[in-house]
PDB file of N, CA and C in Angstrom:
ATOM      1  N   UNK A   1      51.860  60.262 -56.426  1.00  0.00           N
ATOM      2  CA  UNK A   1      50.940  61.236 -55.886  1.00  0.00           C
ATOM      3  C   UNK A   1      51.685  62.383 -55.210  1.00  0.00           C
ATOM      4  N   UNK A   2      53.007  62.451 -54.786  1.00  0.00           N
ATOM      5  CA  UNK A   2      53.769  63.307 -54.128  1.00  0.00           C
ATOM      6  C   UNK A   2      53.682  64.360 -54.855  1.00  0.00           C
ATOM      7  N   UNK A   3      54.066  64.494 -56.164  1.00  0.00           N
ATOM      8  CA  UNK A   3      54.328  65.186 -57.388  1.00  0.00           C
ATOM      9  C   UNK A   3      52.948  65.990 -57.747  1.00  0.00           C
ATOM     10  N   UNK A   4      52.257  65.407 -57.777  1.00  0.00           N
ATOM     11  CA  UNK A   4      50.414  66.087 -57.858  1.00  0.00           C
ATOM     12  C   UNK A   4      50.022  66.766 -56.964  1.00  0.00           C
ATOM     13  N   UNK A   5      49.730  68.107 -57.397  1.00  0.00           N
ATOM     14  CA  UNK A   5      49.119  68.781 -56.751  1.00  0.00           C
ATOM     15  C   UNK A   5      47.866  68.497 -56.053  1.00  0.00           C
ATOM     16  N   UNK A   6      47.674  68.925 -54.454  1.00  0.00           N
ATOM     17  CA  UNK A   6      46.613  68.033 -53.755  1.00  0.00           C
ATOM     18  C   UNK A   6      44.921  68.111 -54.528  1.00  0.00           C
ATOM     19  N   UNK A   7      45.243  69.734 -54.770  1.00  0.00           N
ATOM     20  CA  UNK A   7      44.026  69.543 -55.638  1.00  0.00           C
ATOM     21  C   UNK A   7      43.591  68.956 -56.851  1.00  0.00           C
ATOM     22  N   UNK A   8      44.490  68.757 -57.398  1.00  0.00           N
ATOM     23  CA  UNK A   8      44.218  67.809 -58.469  1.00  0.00           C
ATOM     24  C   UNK A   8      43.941  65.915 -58.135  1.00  0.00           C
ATOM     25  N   UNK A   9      44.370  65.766 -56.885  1.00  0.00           N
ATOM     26  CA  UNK A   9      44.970  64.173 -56.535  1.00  0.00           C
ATOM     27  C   UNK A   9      43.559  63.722 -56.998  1.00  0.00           C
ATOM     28  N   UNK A  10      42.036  63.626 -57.305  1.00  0.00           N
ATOM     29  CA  UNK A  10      40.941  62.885 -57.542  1.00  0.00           C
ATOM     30  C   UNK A  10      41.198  62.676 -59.118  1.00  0.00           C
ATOM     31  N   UNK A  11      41.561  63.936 -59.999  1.00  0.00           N
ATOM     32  CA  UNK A  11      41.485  63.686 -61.115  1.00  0.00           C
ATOM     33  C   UNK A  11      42.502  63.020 -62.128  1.00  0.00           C
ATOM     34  N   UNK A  12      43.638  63.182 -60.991  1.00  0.00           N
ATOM     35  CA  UNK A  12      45.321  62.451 -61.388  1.00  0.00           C
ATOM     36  C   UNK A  12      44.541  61.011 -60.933  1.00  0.00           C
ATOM     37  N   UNK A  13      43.774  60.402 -59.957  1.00  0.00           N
ATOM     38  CA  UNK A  13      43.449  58.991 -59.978  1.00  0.00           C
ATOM     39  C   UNK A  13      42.208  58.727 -60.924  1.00  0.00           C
ATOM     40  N   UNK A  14      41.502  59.693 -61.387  1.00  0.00           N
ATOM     41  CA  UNK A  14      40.498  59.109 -62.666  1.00  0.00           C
ATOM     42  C   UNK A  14      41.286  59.240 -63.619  1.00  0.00           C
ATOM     43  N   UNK A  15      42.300  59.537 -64.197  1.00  0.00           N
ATOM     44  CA  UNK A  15      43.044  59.527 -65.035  1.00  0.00           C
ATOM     45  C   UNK A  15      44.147  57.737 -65.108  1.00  0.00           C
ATOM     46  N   UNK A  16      44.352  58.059 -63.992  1.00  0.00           N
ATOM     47  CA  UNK A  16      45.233  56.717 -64.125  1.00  0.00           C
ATOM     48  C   UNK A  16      44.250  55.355 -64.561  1.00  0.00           C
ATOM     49  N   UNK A  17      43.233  55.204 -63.360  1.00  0.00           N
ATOM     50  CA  UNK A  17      42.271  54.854 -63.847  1.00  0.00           C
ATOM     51  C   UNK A  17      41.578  54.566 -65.203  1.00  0.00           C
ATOM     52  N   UNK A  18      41.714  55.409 -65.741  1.00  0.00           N
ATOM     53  CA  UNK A  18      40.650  55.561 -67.372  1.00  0.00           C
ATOM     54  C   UNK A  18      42.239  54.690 -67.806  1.00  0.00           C
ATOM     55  N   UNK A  19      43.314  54.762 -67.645  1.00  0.00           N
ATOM     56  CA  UNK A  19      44.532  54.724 -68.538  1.00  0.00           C
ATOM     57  C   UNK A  19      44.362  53.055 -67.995  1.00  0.00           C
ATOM     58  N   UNK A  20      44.550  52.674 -66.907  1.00  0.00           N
ATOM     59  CA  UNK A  20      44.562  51.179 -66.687  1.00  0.00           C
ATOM     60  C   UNK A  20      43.062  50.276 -67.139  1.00  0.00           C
ATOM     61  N   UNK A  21      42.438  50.783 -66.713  1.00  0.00           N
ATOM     62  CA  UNK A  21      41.212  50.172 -67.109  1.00  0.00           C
ATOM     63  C   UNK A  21      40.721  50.235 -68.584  1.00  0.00           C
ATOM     64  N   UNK A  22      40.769  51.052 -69.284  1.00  0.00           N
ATOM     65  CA  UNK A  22      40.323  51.240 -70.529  1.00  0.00           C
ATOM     66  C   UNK A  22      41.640  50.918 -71.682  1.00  0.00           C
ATOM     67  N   UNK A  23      42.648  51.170 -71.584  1.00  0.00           N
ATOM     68  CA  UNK A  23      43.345  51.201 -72.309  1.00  0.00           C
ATOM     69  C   UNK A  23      44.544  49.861 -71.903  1.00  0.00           C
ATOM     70  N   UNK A  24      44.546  49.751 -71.098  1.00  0.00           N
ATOM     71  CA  UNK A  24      45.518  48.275 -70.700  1.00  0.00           C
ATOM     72  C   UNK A  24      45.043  46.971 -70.775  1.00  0.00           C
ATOM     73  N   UNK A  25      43.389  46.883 -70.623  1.00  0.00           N
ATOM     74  CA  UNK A  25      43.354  45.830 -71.307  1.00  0.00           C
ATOM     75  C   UNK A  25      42.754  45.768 -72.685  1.00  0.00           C
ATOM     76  N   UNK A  26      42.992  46.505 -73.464  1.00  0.00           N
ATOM     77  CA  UNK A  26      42.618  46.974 -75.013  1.00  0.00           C
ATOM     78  C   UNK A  26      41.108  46.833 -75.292  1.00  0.00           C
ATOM     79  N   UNK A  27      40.601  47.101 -74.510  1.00  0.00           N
ATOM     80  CA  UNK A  27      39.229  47.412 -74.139  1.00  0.00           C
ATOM     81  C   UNK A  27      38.305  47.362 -75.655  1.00  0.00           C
ATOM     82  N   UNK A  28      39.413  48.697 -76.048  1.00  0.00           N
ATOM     83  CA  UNK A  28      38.816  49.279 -77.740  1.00  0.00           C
ATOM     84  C   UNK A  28      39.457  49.111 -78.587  1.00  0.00           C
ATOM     85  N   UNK A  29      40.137  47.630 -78.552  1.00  0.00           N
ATOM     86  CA  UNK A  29      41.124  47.306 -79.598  1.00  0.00           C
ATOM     87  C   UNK A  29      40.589  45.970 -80.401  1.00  0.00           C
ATOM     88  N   UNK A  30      40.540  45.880 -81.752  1.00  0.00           N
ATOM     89  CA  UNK A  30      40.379  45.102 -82.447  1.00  0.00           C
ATOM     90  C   UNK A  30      41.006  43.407 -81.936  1.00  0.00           C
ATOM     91  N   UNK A  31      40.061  42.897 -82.240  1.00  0.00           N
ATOM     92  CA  UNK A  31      41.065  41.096 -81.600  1.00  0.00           C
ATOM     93  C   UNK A  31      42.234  41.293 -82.461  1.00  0.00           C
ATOM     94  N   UNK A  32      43.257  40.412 -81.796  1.00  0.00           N
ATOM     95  CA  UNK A  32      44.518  40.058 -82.669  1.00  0.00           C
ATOM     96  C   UNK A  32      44.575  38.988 -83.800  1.00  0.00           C
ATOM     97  N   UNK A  33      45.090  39.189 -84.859  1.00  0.00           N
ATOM     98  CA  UNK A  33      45.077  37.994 -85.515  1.00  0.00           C
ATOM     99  C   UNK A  33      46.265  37.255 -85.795  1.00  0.00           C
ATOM    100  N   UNK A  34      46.231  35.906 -86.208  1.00  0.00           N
ATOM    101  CA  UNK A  34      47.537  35.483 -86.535  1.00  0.00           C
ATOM    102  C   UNK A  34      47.806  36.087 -87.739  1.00  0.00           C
ATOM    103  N   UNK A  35      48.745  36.274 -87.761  1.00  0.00           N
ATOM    104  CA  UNK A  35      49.739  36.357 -88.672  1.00  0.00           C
ATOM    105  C   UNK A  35      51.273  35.560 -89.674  1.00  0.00           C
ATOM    106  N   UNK A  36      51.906  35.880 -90.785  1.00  0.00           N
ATOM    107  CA  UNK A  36      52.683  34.695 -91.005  1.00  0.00           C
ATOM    108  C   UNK A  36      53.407  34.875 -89.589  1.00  0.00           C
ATOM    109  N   UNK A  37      53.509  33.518 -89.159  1.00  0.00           N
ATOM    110  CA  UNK A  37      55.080  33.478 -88.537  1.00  0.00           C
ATOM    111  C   UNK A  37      56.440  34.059 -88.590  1.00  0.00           C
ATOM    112  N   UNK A  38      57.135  34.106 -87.891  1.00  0.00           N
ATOM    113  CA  UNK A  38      58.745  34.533 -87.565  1.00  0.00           C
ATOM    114  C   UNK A  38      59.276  33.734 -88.376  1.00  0.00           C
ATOM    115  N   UNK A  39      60.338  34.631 -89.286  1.00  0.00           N
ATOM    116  CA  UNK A  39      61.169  33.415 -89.780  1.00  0.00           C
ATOM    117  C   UNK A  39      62.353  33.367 -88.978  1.00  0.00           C
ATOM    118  N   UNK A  40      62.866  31.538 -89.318  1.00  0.00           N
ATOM    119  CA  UNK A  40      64.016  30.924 -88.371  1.00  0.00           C
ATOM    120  C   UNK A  40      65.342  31.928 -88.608  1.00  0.00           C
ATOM    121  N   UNK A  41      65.660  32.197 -87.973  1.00  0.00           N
ATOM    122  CA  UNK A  41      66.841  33.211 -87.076  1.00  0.00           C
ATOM    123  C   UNK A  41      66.892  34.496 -87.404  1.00  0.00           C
ATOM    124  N   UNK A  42      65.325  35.100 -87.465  1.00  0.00           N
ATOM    125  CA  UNK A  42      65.162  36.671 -87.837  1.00  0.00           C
ATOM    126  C   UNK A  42      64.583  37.024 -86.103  1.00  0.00           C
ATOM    127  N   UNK A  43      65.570  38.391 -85.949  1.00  0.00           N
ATOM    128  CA  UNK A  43      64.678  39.022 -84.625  1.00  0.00           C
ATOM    129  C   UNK A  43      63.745  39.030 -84.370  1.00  0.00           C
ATOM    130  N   UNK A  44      63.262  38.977 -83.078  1.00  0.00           N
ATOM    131  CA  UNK A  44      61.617  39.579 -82.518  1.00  0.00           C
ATOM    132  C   UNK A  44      61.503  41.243 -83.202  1.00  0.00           C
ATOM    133  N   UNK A  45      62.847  41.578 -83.003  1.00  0.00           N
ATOM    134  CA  UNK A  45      62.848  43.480 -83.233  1.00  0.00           C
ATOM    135  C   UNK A  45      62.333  43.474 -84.796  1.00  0.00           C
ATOM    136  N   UNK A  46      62.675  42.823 -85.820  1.00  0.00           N
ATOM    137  CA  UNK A  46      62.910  42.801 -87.157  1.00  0.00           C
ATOM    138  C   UNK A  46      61.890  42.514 -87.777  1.00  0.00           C
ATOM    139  N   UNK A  47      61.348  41.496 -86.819  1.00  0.00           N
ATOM    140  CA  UNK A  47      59.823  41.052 -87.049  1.00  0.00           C
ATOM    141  C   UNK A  47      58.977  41.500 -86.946  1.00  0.00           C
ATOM    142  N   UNK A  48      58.729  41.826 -85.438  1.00  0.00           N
ATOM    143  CA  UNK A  48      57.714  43.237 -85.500  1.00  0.00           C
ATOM    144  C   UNK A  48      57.522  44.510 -86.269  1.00  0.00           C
ATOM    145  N   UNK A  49      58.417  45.092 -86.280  1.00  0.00           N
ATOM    146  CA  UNK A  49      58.398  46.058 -86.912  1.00  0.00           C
ATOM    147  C   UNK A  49      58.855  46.274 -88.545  1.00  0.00           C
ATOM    148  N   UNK A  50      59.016  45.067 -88.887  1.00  0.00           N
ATOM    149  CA  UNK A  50      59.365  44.636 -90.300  1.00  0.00           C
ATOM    150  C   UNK A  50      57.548  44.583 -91.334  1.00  0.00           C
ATOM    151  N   UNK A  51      56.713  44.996 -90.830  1.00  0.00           N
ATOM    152  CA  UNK A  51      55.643  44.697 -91.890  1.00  0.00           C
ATOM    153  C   UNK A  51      55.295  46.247 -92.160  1.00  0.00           C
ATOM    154  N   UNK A  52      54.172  46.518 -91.590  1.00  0.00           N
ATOM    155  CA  UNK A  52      53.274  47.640 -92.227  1.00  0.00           C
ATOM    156  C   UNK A  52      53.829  49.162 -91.639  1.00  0.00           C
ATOM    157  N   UNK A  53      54.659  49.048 -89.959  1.00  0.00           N
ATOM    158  CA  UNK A  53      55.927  50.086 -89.779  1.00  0.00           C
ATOM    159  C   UNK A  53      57.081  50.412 -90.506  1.00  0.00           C
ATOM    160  N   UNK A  54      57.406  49.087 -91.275  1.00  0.00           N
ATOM    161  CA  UNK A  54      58.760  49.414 -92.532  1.00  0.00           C
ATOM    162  C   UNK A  54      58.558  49.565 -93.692  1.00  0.00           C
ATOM    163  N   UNK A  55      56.971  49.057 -94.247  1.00  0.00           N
ATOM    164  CA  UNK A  55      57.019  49.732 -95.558  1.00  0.00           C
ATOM    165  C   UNK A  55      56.646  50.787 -95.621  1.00  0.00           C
ATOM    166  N   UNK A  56      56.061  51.219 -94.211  1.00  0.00           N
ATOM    167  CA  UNK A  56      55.670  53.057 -94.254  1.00  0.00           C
ATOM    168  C   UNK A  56      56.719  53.962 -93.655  1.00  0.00           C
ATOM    169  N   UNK A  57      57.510  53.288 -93.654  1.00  0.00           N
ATOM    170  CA  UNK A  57      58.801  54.030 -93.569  1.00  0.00           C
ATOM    171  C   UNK A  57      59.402  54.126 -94.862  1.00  0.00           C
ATOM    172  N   UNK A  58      59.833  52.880 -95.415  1.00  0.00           N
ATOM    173  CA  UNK A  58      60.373  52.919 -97.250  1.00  0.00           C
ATOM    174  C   UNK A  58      59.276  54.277 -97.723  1.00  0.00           C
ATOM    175  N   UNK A  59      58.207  54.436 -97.847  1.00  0.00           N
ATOM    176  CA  UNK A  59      56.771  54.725 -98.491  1.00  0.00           C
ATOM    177  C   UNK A  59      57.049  56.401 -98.517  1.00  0.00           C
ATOM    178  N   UNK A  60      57.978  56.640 -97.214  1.00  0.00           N
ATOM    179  CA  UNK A  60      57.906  58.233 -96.444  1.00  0.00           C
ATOM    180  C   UNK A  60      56.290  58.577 -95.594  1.00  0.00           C
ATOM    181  N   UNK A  61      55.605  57.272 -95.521  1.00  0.00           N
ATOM    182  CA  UNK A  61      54.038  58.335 -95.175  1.00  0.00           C
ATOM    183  C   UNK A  61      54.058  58.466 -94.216  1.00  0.00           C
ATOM    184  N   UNK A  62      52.990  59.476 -94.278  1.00  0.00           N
ATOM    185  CA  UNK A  62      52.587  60.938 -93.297  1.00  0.00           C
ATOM    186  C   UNK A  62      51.843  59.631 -92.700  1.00  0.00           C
ATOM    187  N   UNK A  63      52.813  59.885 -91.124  1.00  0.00           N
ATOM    188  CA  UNK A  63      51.938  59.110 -90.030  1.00  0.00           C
ATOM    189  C   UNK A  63      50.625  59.501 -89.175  1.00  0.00           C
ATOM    190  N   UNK A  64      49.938  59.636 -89.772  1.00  0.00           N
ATOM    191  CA  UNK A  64      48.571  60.612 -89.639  1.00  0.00           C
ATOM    192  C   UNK A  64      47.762  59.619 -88.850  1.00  0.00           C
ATOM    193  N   UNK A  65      46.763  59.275 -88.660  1.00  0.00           N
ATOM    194  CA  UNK A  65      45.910  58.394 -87.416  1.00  0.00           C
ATOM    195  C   UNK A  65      45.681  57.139 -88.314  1.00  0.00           C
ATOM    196  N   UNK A  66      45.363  57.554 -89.597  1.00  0.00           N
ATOM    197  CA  UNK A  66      44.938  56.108 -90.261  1.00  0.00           C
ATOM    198  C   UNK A  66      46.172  55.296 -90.070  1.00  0.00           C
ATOM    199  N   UNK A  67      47.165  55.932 -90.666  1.00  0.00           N
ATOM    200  CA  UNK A  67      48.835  55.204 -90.531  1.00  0.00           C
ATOM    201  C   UNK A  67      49.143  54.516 -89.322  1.00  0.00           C
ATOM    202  N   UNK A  68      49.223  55.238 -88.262  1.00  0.00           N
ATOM    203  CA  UNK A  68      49.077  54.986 -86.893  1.00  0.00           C
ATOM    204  C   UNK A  68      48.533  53.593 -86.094  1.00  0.00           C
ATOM    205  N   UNK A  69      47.068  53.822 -86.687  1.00  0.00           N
ATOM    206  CA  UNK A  69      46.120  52.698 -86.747  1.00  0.00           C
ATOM    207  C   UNK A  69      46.458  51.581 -86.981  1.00  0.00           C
ATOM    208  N   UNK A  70      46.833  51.680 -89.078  1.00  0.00           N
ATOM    209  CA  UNK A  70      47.614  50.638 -89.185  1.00  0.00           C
ATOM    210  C   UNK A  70      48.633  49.688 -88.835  1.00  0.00           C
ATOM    211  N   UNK A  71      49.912  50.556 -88.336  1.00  0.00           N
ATOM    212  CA  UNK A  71      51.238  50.406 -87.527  1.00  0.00           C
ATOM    213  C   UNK A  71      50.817  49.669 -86.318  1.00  0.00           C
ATOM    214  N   UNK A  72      49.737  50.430 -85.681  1.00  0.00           N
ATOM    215  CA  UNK A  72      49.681  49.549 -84.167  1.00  0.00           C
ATOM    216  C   UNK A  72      48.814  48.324 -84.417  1.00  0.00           C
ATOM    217  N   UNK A  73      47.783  48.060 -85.420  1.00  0.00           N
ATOM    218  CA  UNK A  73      47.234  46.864 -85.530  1.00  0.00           C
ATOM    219  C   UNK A  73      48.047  46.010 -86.026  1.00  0.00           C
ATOM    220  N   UNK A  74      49.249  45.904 -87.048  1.00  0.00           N
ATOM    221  CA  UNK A  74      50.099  44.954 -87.662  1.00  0.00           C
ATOM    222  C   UNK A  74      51.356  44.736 -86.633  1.00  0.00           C
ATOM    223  N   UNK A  75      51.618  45.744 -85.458  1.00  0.00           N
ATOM    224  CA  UNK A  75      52.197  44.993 -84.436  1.00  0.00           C
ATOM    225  C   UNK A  75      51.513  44.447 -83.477  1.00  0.00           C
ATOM    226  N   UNK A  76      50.674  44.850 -83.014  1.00  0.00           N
ATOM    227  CA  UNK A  76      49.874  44.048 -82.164  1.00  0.00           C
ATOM    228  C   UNK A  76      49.335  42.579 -83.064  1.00  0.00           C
ATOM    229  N   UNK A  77      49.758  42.491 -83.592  1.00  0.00           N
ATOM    230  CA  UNK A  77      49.113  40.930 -84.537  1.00  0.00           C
ATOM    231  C   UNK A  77      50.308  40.311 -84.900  1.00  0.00           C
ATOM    232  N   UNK A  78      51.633  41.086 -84.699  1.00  0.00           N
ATOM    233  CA  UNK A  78      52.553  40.016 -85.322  1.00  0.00           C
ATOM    234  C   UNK A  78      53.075  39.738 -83.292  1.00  0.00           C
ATOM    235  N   UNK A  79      52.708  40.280 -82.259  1.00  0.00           N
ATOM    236  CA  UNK A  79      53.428  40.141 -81.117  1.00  0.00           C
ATOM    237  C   UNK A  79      52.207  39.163 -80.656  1.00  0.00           C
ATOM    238  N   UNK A  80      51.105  39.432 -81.218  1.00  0.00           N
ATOM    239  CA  UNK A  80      50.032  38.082 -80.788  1.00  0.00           C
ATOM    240  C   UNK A  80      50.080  36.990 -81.323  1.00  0.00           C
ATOM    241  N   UNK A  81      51.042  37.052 -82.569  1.00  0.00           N
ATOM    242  CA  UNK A  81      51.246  35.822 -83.237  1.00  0.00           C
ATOM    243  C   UNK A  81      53.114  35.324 -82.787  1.00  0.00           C
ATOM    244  N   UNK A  82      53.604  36.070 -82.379  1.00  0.00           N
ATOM    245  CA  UNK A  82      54.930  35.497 -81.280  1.00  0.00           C
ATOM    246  C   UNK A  82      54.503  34.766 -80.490  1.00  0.00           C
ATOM    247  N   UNK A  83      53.466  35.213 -79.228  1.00  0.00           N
ATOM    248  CA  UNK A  83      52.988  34.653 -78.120  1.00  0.00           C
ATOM    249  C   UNK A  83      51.961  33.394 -78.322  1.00  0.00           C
ATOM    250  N   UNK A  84      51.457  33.485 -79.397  1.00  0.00           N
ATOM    251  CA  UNK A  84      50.878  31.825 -79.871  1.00  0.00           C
ATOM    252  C   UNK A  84      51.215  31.332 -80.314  1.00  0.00           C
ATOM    253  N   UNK A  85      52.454  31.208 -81.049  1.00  0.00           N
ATOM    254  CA  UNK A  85      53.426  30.497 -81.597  1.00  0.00           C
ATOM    255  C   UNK A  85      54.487  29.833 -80.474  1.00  0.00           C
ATOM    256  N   UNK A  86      54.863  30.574 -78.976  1.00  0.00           N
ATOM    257  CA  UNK A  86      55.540  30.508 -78.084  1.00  0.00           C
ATOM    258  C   UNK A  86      56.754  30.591 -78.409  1.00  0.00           C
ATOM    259  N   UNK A  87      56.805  31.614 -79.072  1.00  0.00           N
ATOM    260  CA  UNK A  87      58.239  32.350 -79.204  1.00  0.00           C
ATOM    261  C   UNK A  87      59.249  32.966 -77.602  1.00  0.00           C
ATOM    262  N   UNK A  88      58.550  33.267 -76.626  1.00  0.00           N
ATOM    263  CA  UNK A  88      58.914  33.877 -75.457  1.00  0.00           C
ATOM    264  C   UNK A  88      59.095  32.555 -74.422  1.00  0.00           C
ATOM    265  N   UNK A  89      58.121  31.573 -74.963  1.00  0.00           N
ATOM    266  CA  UNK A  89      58.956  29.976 -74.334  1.00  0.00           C
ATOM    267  C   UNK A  89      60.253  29.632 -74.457  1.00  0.00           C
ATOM    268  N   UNK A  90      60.623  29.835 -75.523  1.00  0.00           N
ATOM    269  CA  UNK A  90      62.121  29.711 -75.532  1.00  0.00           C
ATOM    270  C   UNK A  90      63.364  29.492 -74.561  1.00  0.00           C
TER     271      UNK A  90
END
């Protein structure tokens, strides 16, 4: 709040606000699904981002909102399928 201008300080806290409340707990996000599993001695890094982020990288596509969409639903489903698998138990 130091950094914020005083007049702004109500709308810098409905902002944070809208950002914690709406968006941190994925409010407007599709459930997660499982997904295949991790294979035995492949990264968390490799994994995640090894499905629908790397073939649209091979692909070249235009990361446009649908792309986007895609990318963040196939990681959010392979990091929901780490955490029910108890990969972070480890």
């Amino acid at each position: 709040m130091d950094t914020v201008p005083e007049h702004l300080h109500l709308k810098f806290i409905n902002y944070i606000k809208d950002i914690y409340f709406e968006f941190a707990y994925g409010k407007f996000w599709d459930a997660p699904e499982f997904v295949s599993p991790i294979k035995e001695g492949q990264s968390a890094a490799k994994y995640v981002l090894g499905g629908t982020f790397a073939d649209y990288c091979k692909n070249n596509t235009l990361l446009d909102n649908t792309a986007m969409r895609n990318i963040n639903k196939d990681v959010h489903n392979r990091i929901y399928t780490l955490l029910i698998s108890g990969y972070f138990n480890r």
